[in-house]
N, C-alpha and C. Protein backbone atom coordinates (compact mmCIF):
# COMPACT_ATOMS: atom_id res chain seq x y z
N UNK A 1 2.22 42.07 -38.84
CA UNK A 1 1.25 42.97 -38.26
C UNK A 1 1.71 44.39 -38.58
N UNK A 2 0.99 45.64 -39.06
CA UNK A 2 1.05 46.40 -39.50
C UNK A 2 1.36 47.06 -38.17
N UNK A 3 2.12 48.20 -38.03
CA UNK A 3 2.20 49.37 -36.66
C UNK A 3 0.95 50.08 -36.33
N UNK A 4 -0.07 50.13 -37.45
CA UNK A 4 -1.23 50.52 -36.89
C UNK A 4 -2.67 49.61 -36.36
N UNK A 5 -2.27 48.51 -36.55
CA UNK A 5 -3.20 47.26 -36.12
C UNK A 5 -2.96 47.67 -34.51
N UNK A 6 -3.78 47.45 -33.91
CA UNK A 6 -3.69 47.47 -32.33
C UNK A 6 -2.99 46.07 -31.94
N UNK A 7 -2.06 45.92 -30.85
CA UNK A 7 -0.84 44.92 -30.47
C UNK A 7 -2.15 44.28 -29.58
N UNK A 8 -2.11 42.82 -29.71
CA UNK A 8 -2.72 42.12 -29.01
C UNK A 8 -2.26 41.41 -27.68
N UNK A 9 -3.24 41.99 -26.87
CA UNK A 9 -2.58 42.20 -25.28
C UNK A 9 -3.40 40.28 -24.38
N UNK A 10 -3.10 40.19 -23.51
CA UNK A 10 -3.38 39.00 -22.86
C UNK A 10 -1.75 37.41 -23.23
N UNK A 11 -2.85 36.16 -22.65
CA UNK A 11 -2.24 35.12 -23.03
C UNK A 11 -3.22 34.01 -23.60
N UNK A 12 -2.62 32.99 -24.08
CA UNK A 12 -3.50 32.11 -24.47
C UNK A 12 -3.36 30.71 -23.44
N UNK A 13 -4.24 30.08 -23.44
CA UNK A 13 -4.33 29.24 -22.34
C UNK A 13 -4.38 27.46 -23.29
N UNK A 14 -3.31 26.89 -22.95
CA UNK A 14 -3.11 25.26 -24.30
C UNK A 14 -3.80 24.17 -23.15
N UNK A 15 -4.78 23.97 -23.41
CA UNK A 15 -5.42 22.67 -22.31
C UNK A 15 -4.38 21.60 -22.36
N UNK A 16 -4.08 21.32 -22.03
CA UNK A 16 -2.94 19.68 -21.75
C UNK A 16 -3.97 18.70 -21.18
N UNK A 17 -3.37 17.35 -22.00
CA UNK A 17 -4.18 16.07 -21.72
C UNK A 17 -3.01 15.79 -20.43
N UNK A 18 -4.08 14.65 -19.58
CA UNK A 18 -3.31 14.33 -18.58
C UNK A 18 -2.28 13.23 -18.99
N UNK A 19 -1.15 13.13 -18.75
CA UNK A 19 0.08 12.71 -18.74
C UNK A 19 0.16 10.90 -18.46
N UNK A 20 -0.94 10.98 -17.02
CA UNK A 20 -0.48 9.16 -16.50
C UNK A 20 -2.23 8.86 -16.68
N UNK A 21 -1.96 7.86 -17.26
CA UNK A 21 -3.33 7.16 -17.88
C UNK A 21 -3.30 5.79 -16.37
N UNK A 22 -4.34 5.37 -16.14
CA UNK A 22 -3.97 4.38 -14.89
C UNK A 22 -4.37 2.69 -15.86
N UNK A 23 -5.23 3.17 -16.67
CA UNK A 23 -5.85 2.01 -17.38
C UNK A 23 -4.77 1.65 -18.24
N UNK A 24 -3.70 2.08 -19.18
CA UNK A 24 -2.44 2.32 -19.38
C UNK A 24 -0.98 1.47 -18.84
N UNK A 25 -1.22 2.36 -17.54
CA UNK A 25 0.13 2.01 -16.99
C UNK A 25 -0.18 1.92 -15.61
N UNK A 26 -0.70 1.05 -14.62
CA UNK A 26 -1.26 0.74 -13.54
C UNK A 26 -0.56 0.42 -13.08
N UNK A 27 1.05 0.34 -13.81
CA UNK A 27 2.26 0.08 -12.72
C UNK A 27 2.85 1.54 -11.93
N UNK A 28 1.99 2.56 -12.73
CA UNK A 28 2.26 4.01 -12.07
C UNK A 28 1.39 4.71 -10.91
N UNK A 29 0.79 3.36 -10.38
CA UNK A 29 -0.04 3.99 -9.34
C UNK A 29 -0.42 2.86 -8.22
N UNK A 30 0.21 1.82 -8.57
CA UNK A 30 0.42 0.51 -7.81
C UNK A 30 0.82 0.82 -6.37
N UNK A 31 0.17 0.65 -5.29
CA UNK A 31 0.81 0.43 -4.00
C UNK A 31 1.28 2.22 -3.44
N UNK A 32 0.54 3.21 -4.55
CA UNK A 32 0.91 4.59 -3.85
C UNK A 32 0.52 4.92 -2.75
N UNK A 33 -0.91 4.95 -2.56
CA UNK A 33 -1.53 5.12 -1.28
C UNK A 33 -0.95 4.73 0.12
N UNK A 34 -0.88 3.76 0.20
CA UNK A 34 -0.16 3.19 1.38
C UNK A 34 1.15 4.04 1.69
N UNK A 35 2.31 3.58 0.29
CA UNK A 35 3.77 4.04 0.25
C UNK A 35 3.35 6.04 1.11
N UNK A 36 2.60 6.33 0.14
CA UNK A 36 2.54 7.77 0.01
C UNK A 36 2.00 8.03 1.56
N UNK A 37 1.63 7.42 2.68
CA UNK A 37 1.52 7.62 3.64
C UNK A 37 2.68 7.32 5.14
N UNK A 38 3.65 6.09 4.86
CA UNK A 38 4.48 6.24 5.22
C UNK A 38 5.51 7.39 4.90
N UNK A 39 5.36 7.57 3.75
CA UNK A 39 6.66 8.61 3.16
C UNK A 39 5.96 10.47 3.88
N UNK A 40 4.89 10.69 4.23
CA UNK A 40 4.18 11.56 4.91
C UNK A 40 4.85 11.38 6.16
N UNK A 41 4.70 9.89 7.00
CA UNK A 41 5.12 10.26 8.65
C UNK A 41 6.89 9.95 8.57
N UNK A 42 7.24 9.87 7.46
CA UNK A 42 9.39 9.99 7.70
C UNK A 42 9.47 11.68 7.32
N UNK A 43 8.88 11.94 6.88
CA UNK A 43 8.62 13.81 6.31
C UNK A 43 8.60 14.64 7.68
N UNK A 44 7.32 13.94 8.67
CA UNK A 44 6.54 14.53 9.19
C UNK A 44 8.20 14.31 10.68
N UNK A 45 8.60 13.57 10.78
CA UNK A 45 9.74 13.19 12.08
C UNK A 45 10.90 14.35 11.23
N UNK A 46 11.13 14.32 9.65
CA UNK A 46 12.62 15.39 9.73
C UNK A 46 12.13 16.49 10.04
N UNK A 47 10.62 16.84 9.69
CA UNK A 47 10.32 18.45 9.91
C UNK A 47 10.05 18.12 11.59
N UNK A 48 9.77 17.55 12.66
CA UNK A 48 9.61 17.58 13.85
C UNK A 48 11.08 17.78 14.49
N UNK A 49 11.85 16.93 14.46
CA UNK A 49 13.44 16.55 15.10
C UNK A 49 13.88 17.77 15.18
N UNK A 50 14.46 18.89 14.27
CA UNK A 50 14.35 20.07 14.53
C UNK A 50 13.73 20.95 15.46
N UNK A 51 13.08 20.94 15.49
CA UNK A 51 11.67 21.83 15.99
C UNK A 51 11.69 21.55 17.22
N UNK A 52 11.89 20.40 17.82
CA UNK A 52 11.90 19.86 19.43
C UNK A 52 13.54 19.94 19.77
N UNK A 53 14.55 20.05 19.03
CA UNK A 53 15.60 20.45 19.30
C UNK A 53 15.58 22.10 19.74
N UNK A 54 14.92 22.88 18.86
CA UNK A 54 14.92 24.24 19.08
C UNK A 54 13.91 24.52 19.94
N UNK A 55 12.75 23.88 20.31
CA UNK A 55 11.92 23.80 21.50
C UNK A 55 12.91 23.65 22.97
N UNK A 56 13.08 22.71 22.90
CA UNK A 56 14.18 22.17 24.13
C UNK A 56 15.35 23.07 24.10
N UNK A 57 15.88 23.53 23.15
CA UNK A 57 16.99 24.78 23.45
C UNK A 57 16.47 26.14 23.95
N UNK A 58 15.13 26.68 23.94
CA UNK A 58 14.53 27.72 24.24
C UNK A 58 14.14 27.46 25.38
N UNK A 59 13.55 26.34 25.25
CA UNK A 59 13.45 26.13 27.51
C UNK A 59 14.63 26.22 28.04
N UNK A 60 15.91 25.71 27.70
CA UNK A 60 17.20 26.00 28.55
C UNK A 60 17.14 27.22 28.64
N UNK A 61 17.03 28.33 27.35
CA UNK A 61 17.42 29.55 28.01
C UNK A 61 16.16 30.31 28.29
N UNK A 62 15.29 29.58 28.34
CA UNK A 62 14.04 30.00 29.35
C UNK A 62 14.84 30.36 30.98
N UNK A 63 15.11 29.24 31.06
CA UNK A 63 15.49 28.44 32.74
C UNK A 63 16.51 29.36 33.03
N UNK A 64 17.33 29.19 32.10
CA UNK A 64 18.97 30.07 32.63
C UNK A 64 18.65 31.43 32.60
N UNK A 65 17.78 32.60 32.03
CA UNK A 65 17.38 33.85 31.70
C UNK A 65 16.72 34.43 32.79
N UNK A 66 15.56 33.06 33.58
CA UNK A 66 14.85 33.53 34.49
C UNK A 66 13.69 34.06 33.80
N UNK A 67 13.36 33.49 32.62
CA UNK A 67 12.07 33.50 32.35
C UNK A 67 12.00 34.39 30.94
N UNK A 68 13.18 35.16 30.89
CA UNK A 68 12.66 35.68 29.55
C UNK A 68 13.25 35.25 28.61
N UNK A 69 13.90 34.34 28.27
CA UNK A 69 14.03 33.39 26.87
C UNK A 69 12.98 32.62 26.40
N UNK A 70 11.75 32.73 27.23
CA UNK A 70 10.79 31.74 26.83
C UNK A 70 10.02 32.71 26.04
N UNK A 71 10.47 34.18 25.79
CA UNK A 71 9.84 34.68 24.72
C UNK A 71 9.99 34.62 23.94
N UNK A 72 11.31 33.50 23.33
CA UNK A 72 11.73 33.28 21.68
C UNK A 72 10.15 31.93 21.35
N UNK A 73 9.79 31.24 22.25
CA UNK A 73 8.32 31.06 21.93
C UNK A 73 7.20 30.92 20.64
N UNK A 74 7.53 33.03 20.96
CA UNK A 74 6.64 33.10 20.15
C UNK A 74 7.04 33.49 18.40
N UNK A 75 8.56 32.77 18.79
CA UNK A 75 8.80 32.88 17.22
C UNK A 75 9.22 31.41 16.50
N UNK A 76 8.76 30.52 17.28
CA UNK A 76 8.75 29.00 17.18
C UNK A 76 7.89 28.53 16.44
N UNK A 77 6.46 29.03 16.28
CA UNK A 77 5.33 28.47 15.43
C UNK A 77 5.97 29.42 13.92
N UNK A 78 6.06 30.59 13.78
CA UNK A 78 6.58 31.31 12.59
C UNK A 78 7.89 30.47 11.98
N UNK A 79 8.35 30.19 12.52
CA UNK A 79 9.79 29.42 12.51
C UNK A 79 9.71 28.27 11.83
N UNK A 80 8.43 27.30 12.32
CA UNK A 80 8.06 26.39 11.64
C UNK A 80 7.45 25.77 10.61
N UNK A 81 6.76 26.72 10.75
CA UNK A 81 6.23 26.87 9.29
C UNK A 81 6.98 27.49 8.22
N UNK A 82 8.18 28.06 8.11
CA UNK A 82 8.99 29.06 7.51
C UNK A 82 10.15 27.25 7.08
N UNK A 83 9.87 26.94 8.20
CA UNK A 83 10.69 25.24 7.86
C UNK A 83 10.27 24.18 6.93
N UNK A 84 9.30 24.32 7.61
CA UNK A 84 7.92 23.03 6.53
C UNK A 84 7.67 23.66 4.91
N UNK A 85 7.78 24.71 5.02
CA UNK A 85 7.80 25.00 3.64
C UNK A 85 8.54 25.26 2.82
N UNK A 86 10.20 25.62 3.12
CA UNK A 86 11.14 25.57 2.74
C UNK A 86 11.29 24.03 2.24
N UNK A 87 11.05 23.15 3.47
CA UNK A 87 11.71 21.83 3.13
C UNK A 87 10.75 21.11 1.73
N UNK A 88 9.69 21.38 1.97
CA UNK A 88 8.89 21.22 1.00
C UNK A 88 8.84 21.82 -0.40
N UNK A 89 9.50 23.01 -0.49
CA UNK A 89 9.67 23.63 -1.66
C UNK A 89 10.75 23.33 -2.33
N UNK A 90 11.84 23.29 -1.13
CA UNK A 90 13.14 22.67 -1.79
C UNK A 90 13.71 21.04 -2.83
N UNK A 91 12.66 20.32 -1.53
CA UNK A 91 13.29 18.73 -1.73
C UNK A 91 11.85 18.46 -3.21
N UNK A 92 11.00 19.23 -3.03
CA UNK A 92 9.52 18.63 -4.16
C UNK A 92 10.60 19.08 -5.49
N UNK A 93 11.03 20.41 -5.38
CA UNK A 93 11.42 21.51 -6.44
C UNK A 93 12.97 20.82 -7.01
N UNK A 94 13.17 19.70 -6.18
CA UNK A 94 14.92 18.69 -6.55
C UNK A 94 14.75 18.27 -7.80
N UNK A 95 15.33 18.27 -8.15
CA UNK A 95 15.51 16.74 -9.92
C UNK A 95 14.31 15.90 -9.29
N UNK A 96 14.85 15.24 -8.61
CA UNK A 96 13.65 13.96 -8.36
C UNK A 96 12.44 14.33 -8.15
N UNK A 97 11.98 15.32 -8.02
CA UNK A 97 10.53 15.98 -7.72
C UNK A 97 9.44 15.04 -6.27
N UNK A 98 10.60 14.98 -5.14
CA UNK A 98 10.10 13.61 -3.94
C UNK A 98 10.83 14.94 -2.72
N UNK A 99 10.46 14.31 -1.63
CA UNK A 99 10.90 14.84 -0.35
C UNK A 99 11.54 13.16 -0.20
N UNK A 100 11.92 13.68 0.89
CA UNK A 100 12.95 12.40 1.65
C UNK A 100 12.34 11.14 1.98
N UNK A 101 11.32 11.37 2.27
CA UNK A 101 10.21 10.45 2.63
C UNK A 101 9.63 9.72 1.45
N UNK A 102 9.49 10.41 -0.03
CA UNK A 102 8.97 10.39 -0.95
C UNK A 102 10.01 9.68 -1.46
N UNK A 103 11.57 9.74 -1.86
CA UNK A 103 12.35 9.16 -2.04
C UNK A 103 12.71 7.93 -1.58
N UNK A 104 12.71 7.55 -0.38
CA UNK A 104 12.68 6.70 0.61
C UNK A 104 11.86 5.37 0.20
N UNK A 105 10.35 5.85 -0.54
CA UNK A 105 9.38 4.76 -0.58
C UNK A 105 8.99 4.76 -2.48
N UNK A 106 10.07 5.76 -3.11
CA UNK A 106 10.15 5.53 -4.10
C UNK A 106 8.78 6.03 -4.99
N UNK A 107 8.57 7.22 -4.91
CA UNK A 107 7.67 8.13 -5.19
C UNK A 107 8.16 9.21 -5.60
N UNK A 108 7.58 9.72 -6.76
CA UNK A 108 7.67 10.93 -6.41
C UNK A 108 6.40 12.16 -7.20
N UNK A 109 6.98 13.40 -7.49
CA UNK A 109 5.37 14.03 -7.76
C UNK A 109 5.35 15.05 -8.87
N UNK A 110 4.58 14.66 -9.64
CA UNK A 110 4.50 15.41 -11.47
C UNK A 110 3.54 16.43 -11.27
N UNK A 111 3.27 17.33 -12.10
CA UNK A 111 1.85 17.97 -12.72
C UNK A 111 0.92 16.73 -13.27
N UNK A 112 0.34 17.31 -13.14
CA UNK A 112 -0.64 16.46 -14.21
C UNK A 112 -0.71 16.14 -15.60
N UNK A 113 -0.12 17.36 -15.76
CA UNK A 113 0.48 17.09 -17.61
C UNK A 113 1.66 16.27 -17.80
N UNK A 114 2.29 15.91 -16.33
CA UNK A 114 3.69 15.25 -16.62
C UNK A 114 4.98 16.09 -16.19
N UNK A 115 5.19 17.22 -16.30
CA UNK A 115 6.30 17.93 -15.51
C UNK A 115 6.82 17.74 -14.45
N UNK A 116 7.87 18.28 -13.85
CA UNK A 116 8.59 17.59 -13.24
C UNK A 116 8.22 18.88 -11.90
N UNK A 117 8.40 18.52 -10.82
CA UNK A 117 7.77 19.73 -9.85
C UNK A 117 8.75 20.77 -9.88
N UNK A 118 8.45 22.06 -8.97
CA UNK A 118 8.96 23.01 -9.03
C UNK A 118 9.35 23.92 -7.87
N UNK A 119 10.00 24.49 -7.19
CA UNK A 119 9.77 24.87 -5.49
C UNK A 119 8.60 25.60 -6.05
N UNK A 120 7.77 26.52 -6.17
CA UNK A 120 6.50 27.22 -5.60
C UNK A 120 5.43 26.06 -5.90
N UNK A 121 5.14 25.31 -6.83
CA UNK A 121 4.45 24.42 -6.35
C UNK A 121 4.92 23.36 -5.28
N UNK A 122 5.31 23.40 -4.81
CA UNK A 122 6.15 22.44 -4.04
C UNK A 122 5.83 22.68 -2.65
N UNK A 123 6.21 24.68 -2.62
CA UNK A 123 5.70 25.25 -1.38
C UNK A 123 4.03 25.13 -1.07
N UNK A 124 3.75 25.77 -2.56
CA UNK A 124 2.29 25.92 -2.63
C UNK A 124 1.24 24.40 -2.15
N UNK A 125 1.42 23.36 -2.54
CA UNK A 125 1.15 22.19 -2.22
C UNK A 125 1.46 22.16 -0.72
N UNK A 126 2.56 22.24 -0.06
CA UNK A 126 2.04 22.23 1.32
C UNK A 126 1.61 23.06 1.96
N UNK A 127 0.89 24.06 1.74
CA UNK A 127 0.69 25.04 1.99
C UNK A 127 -0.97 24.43 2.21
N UNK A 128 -1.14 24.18 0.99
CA UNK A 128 -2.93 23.68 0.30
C UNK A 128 -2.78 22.12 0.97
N UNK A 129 -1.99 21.28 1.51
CA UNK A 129 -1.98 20.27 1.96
C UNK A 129 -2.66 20.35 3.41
N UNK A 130 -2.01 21.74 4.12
CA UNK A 130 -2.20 21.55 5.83
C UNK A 130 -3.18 22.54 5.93
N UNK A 131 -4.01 22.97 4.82
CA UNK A 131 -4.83 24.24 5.17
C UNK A 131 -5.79 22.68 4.97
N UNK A 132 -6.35 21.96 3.59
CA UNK A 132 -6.92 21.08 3.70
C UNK A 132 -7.02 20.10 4.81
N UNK A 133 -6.44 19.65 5.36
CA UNK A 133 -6.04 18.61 6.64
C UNK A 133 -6.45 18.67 7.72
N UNK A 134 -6.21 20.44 7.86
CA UNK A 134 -7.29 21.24 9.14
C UNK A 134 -8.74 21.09 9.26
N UNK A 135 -9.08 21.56 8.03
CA UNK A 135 -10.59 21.95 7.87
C UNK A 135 -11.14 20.59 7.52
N UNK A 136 -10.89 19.93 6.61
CA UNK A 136 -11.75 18.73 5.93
C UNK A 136 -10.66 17.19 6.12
N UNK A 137 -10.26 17.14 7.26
CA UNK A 137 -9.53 15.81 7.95
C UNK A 137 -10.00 14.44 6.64
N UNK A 138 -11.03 13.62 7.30
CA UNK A 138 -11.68 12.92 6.02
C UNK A 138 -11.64 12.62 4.91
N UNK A 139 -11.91 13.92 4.48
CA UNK A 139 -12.19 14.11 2.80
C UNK A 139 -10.57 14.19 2.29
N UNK A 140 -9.75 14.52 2.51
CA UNK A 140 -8.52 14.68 1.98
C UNK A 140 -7.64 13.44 1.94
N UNK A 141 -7.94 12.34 2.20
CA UNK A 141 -7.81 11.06 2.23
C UNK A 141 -9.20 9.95 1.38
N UNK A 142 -10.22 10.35 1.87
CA UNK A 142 -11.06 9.49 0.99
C UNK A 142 -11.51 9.92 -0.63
N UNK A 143 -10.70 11.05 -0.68
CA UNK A 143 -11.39 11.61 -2.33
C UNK A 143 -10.41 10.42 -3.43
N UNK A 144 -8.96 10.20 -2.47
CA UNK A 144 -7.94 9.44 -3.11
C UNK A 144 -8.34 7.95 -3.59
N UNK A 145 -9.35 7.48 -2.67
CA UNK A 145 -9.87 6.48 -2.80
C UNK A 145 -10.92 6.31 -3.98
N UNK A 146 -11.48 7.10 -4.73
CA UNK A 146 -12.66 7.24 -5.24
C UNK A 146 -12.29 7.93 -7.10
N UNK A 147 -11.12 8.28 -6.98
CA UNK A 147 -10.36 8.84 -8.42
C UNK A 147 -9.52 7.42 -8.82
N UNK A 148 -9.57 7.56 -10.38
CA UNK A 148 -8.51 6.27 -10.66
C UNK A 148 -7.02 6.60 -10.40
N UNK A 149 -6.33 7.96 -10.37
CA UNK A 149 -5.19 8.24 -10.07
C UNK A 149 -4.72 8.21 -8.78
N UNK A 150 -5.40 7.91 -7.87
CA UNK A 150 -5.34 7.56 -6.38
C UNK A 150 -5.33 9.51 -6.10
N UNK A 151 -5.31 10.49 -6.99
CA UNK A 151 -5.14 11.91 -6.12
C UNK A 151 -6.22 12.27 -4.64
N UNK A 152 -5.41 12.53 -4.02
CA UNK A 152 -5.36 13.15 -2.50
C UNK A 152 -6.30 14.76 -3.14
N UNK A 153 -7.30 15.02 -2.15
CA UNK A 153 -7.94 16.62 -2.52
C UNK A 153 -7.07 17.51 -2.67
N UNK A 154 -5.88 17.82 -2.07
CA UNK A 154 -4.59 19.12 -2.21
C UNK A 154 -3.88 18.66 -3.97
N UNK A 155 -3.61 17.37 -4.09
CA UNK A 155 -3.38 17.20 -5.48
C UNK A 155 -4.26 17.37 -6.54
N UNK A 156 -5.64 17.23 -5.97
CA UNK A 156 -6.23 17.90 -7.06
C UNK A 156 -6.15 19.44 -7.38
N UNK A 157 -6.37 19.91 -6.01
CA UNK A 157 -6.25 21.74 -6.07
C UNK A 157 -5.55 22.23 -6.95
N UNK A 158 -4.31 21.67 -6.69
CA UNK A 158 -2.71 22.03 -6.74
C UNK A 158 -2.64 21.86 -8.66
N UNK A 159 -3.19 20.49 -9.06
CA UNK A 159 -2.76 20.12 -10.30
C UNK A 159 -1.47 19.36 -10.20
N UNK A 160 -1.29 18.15 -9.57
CA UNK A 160 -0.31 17.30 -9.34
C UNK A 160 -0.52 15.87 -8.79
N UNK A 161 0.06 14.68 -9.28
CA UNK A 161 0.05 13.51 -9.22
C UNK A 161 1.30 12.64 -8.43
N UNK A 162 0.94 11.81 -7.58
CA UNK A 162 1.88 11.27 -7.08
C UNK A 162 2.08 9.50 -7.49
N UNK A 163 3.04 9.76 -8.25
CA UNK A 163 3.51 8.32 -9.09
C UNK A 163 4.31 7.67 -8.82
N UNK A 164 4.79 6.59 -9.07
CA UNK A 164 6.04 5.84 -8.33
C UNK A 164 7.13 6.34 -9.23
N UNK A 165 8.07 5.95 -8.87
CA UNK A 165 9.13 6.81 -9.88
C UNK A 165 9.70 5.51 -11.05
N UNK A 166 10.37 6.28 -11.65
CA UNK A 166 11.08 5.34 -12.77
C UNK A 166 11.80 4.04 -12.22
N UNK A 167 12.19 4.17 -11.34
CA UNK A 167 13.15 2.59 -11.24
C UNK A 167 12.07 1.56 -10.26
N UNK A 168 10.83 2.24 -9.78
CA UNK A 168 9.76 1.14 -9.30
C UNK A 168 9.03 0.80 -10.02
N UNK A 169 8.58 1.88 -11.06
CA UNK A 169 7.69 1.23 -12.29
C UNK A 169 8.25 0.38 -13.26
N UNK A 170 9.80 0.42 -13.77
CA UNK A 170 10.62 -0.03 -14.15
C UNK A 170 10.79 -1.87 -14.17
N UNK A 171 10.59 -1.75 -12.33
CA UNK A 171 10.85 -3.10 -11.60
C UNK A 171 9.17 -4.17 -11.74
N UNK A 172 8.08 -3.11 -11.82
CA UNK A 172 6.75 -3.50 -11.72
C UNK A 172 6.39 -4.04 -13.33
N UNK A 173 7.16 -3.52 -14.46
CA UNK A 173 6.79 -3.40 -15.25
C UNK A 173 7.24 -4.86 -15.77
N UNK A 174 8.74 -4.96 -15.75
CA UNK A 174 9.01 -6.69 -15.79
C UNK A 174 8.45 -7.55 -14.91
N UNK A 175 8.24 -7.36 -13.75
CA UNK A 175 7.54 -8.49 -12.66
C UNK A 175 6.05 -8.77 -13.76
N UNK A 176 5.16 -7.94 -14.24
CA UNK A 176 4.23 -8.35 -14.61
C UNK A 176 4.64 -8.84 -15.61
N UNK A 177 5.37 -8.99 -16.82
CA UNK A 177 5.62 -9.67 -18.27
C UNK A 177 5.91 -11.12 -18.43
N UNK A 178 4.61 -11.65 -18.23
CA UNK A 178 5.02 -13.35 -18.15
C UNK A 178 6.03 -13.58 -18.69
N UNK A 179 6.83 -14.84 -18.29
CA UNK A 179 8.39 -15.15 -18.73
C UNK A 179 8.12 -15.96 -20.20
């Protein structure tokens, strides 16, 4: 490029094909739904257990203060959410791209192109998980039902898939190979 050509400003945008085919490899989406809902309520007890520990420690010094420790309160909902999304950004954003729960039931969660997750999507996903959950209860569960990738409405938002991981597809993949 010559110094007097004008420098070409912006980015270019590479469409990516999606990564997990289900017609393909149907051992990558076998039994998610279900799994992917237990692994939600073992998630949903580590982010609670906390939270009612530090609940129950703020009423003690509610009680012992005479009333004004129960103004740490109002930094309990900020608190928690400052938790839920950490934990979520951290454990999605791990090597294994799973939360504990997700690990647990042997899941875990890609892009759609296949990448491996990242903390801000990680955060961002629960973020778009509990804003969805609020408003459209229903739909954020039955859209999963109705896509061949089993995706949940926040996984679609988001651009992310929840697959079983390598050593369950692994195990699914010989169980099906007649002997």
């Amino acid at each position: 490029m010559a110094t007097s050509e004008p420098k070409r400003i912006g980015f270019s945008v590479e469409v990516k094909p999606h990564a997990y085919d289900p017609a393909a490899n149907p051992e990558l989406f076998e039994g998610v739904l279900a799994r992917r809902l237990v692994a939600f309520l073992i998630d949903f007890v580590i982010l609670a257990v906390p939270v009612a520990f530090v609940a129950t420690f703020i009423f003690v010094v509610g009680i012992v203060t005479f009333g004004f420790g129960f103004l740490l309160y109002a930094l309990l909902w900020p608190g928690m959410v400052i938790w839920a999304v950490a934990y979520y950004g951290l454990t999605l954003g791990s090597p294994s791209s799973a939360t504990i729960g997700m690990r647990i039931m042997d899941l875990e969660m890609r892009t759609w192109y296949g990448s491996p997750a990242y903390f801000v999507l990680g955060a961002v996903h629960a973020i778009v998980f509990w804003i969805t959950i609020s408003a459209l209860t229903p739909l954020v569960l039955l859209v999963s039902l109705f896509n061949e990738r089993r995706r949940c409405l926040h996984d679609i938002l988001v651009g992310t898939v929840v697959i079983n991981n390598e050593a369950r597809t692994a195990g699914l993949r010989s169980a099906r190979r007649p002997a």
